[in-house]
Structure formats: C-alpha cells, structure tokens
N, C-alpha and C. Protein backbone atom coordinates (compact mmCIF):
# COMPACT_ATOMS: atom_id res chain seq x y z
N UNK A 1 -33.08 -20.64 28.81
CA UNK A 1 -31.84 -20.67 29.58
C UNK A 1 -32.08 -20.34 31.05
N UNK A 2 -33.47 -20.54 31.09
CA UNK A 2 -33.99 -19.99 33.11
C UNK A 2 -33.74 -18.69 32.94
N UNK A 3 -33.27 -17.50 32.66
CA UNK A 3 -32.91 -16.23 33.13
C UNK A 3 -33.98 -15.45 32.91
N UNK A 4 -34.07 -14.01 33.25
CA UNK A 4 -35.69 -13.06 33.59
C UNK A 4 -35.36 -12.17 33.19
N UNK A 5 -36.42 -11.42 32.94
CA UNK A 5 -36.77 -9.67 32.76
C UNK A 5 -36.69 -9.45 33.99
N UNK A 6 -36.26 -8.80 35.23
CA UNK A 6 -36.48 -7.90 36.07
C UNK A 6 -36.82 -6.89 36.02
N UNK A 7 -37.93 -6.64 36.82
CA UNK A 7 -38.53 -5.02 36.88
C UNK A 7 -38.25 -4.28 38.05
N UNK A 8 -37.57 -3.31 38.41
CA UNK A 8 -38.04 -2.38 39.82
C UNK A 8 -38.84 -1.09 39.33
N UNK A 9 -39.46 -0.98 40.92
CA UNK A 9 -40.02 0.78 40.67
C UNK A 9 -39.61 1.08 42.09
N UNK A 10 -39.12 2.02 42.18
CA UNK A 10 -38.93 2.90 43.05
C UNK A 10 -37.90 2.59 43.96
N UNK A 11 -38.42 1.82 45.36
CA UNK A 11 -36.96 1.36 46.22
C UNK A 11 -36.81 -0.05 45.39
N UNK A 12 -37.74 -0.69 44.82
CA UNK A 12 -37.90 -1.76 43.97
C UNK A 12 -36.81 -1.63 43.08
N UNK A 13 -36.44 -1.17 42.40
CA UNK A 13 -35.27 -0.41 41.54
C UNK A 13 -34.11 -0.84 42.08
N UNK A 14 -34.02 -0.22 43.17
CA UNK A 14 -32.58 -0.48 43.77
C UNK A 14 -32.39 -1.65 44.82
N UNK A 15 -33.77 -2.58 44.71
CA UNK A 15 -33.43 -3.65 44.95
C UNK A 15 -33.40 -4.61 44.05
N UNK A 16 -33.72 -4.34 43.03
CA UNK A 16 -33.59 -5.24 41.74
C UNK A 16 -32.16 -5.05 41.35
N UNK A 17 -31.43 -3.54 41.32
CA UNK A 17 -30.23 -3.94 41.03
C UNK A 17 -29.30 -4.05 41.64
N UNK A 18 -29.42 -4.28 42.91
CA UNK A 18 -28.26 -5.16 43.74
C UNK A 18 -28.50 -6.72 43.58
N UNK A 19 -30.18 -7.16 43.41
CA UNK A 19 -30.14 -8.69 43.14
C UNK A 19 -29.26 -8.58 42.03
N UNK A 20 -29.56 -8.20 40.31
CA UNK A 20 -28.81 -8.25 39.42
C UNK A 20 -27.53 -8.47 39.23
N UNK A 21 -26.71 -7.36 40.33
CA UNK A 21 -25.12 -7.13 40.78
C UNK A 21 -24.97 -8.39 41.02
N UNK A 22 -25.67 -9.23 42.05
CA UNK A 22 -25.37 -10.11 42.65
C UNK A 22 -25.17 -11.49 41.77
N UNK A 23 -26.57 -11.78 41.39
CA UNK A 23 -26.82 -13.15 40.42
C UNK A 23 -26.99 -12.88 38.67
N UNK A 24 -25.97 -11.74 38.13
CA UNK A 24 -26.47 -11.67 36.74
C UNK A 24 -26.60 -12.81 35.75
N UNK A 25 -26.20 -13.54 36.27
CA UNK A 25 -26.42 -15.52 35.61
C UNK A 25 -28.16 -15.66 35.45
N UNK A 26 -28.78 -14.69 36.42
CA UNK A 26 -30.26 -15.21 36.45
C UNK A 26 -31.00 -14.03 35.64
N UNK A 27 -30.58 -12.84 35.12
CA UNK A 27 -31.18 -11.44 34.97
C UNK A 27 -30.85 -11.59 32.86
N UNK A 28 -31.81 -11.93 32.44
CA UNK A 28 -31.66 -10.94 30.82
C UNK A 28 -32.01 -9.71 30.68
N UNK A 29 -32.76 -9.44 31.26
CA UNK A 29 -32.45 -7.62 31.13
C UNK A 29 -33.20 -7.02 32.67
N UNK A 30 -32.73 -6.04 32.65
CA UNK A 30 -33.12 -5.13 34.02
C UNK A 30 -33.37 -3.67 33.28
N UNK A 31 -35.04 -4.09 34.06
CA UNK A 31 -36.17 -2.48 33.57
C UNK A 31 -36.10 -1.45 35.14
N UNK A 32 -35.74 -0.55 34.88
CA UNK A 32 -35.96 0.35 36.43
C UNK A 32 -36.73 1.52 35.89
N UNK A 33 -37.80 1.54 36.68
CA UNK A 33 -39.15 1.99 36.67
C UNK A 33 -38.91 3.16 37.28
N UNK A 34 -38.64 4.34 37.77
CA UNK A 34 -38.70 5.90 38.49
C UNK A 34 -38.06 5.37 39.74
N UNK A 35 -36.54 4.45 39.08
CA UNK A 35 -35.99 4.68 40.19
C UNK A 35 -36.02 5.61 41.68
N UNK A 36 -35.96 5.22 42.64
CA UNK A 36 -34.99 5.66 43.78
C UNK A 36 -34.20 6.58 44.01
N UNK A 37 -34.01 7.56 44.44
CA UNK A 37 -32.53 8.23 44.31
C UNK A 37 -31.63 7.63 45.32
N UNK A 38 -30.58 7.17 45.17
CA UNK A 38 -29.65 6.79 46.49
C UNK A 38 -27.93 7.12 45.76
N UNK A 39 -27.63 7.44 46.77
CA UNK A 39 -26.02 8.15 47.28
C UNK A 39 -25.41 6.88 47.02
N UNK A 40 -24.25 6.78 46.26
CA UNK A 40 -23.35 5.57 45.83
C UNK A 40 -23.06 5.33 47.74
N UNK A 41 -22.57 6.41 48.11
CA UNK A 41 -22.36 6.12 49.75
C UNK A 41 -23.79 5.42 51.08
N UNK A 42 -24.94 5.81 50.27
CA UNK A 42 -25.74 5.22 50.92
C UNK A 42 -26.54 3.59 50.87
N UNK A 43 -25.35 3.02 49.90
CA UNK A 43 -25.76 1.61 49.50
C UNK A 43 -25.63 0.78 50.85
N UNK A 44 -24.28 1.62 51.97
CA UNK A 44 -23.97 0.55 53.08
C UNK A 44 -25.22 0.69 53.93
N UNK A 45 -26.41 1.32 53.53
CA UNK A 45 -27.71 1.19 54.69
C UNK A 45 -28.37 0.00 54.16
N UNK A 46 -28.47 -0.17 52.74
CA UNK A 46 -28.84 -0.84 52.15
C UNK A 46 -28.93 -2.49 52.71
N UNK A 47 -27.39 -2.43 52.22
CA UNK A 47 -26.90 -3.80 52.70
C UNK A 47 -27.24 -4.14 53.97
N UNK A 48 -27.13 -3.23 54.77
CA UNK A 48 -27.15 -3.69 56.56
C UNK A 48 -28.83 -3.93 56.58
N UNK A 49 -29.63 -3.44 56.15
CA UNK A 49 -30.90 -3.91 55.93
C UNK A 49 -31.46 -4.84 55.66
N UNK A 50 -30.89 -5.54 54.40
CA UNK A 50 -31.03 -6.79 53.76
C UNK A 50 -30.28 -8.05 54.89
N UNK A 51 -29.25 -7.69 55.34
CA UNK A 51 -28.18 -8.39 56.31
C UNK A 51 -28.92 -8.82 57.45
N UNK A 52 -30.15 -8.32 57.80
CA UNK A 52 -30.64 -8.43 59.50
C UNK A 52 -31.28 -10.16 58.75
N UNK A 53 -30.99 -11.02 59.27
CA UNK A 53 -31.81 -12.50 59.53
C UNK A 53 -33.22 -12.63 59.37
N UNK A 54 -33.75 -12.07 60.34
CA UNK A 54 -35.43 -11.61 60.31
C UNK A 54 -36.13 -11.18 58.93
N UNK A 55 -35.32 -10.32 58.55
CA UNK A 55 -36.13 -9.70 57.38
C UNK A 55 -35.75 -10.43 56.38
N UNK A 56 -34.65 -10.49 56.00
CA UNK A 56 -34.51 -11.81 54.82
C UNK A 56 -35.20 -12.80 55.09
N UNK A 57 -35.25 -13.35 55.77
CA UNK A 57 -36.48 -15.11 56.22
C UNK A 57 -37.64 -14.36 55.99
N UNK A 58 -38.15 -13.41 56.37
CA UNK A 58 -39.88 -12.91 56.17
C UNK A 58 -39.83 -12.87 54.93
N UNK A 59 -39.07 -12.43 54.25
CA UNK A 59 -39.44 -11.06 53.03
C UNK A 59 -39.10 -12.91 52.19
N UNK A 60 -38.07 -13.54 52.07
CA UNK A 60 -37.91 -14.59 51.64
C UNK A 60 -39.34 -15.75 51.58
N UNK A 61 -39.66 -16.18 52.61
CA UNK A 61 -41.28 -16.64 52.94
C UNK A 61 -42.46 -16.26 52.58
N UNK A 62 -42.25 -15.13 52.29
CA UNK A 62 -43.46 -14.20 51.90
C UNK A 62 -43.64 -14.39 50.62
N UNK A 63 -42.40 -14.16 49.53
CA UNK A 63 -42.22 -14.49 48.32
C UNK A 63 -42.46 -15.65 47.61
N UNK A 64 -41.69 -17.17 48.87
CA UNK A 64 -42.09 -17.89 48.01
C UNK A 64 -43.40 -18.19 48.45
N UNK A 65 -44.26 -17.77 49.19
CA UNK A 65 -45.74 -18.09 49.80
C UNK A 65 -46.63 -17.64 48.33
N UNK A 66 -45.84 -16.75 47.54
CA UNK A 66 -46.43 -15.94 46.46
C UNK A 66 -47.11 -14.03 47.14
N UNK A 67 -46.69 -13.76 47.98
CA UNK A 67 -46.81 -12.73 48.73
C UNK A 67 -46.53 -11.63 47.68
N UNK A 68 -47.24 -10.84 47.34
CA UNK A 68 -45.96 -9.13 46.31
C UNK A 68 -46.49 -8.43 47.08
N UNK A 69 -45.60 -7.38 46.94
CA UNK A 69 -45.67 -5.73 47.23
C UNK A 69 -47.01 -5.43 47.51
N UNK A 70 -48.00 -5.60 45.99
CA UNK A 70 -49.13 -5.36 45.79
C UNK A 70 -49.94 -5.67 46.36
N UNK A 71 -49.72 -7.36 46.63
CA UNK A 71 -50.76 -7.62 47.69
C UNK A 71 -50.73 -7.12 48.88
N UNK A 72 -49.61 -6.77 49.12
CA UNK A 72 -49.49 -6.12 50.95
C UNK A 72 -50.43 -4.51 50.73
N UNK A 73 -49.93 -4.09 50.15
CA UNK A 73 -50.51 -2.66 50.28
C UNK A 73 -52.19 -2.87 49.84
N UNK A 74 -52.97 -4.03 48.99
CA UNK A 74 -54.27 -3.88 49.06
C UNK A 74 -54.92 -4.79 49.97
N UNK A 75 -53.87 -4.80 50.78
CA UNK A 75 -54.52 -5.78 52.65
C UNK A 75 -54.33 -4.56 53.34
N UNK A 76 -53.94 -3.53 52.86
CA UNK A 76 -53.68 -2.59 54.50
C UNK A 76 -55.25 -2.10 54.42
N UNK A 77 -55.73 -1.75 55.61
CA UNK A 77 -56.86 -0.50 55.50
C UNK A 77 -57.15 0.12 55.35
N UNK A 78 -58.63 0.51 54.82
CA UNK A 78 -58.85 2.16 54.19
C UNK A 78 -58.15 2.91 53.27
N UNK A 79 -57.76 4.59 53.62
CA UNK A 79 -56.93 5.11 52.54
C UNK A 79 -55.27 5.11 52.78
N UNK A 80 -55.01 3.84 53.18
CA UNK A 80 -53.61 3.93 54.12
C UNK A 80 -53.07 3.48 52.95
N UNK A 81 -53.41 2.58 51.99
CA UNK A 81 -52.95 2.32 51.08
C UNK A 81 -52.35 2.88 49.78
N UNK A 82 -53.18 3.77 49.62
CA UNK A 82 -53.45 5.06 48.61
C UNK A 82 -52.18 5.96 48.83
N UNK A 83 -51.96 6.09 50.23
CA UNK A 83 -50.69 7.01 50.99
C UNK A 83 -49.46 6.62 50.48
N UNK A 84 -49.29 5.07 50.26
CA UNK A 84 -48.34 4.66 50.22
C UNK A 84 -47.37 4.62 48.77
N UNK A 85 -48.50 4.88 47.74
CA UNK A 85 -47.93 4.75 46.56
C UNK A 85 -48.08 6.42 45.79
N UNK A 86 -48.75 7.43 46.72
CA UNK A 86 -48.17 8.47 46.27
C UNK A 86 -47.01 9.09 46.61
C-alpha cells in the first residue's frame, strides 16, 4: 500500500512525528528512539525552522541525493564526530 515504518532518534523523533502529523497516509507505524524532550509550546521553533526555504531545499536535495544523518557526521573530521552523538 506504499506506506513505512518510520524511525526517529533524538531531534529525529520529533521530526519524524511532525512528518507523521502531517502525511499519516504515508506512516504504518512510528518507532521513536530516546526521543527529544520538547515543550508542547516549543513546537512553534520547530516549525519556523523547517519554514526557512533554504533549509528545506538543502535538507530536501540532500535526501533525495541519498545523503543521511550518518553520512554527514562520518564526513566531519577527526573526533568532531564522536562529539556529536554523545
């Protein structure tokens, strides 16, 4: 029926479930991994984040280029990487 498992971890989480909110036509189940903590009131940073042009077209491009998370953080240098996921 086309629809997915979604996974988040962390801010991943709470961007998986605003996609979800959004397109649940596309989501069979949603896994959240050590969620995020965020303030029901702090969703409007959220949004205004996702909202800027720039970053949706990158983050959009990147994805369908086949770009993840993962690969970004094992292109950064040295132990900068390591920083990022503790």
């Amino acid at each position: 029926d086309g629809r997915f498992v979604l996974l988040g971890h962390s801010m991943g989480a709470i961007i998986s479930t605003k996609y979800a909110e959004k397109y649940p036509q596309h989501v069979q189940h949603l896994l959240l991994a050590g969620p995020a903590g965020m303030k029901r009131s702090d969703t409007a940073q959220l949004d205004a984040f996702f909202n800027k042009t720039w970053i949706r077209r990158a983050v959009s491009r990147a994805w369908s280029a086949g770009v993840t998370p993962q690969m970004v953080l094992r292109a950064l240098p040295g132990r900068l990487a390591p920083s990022f996921v503790r």
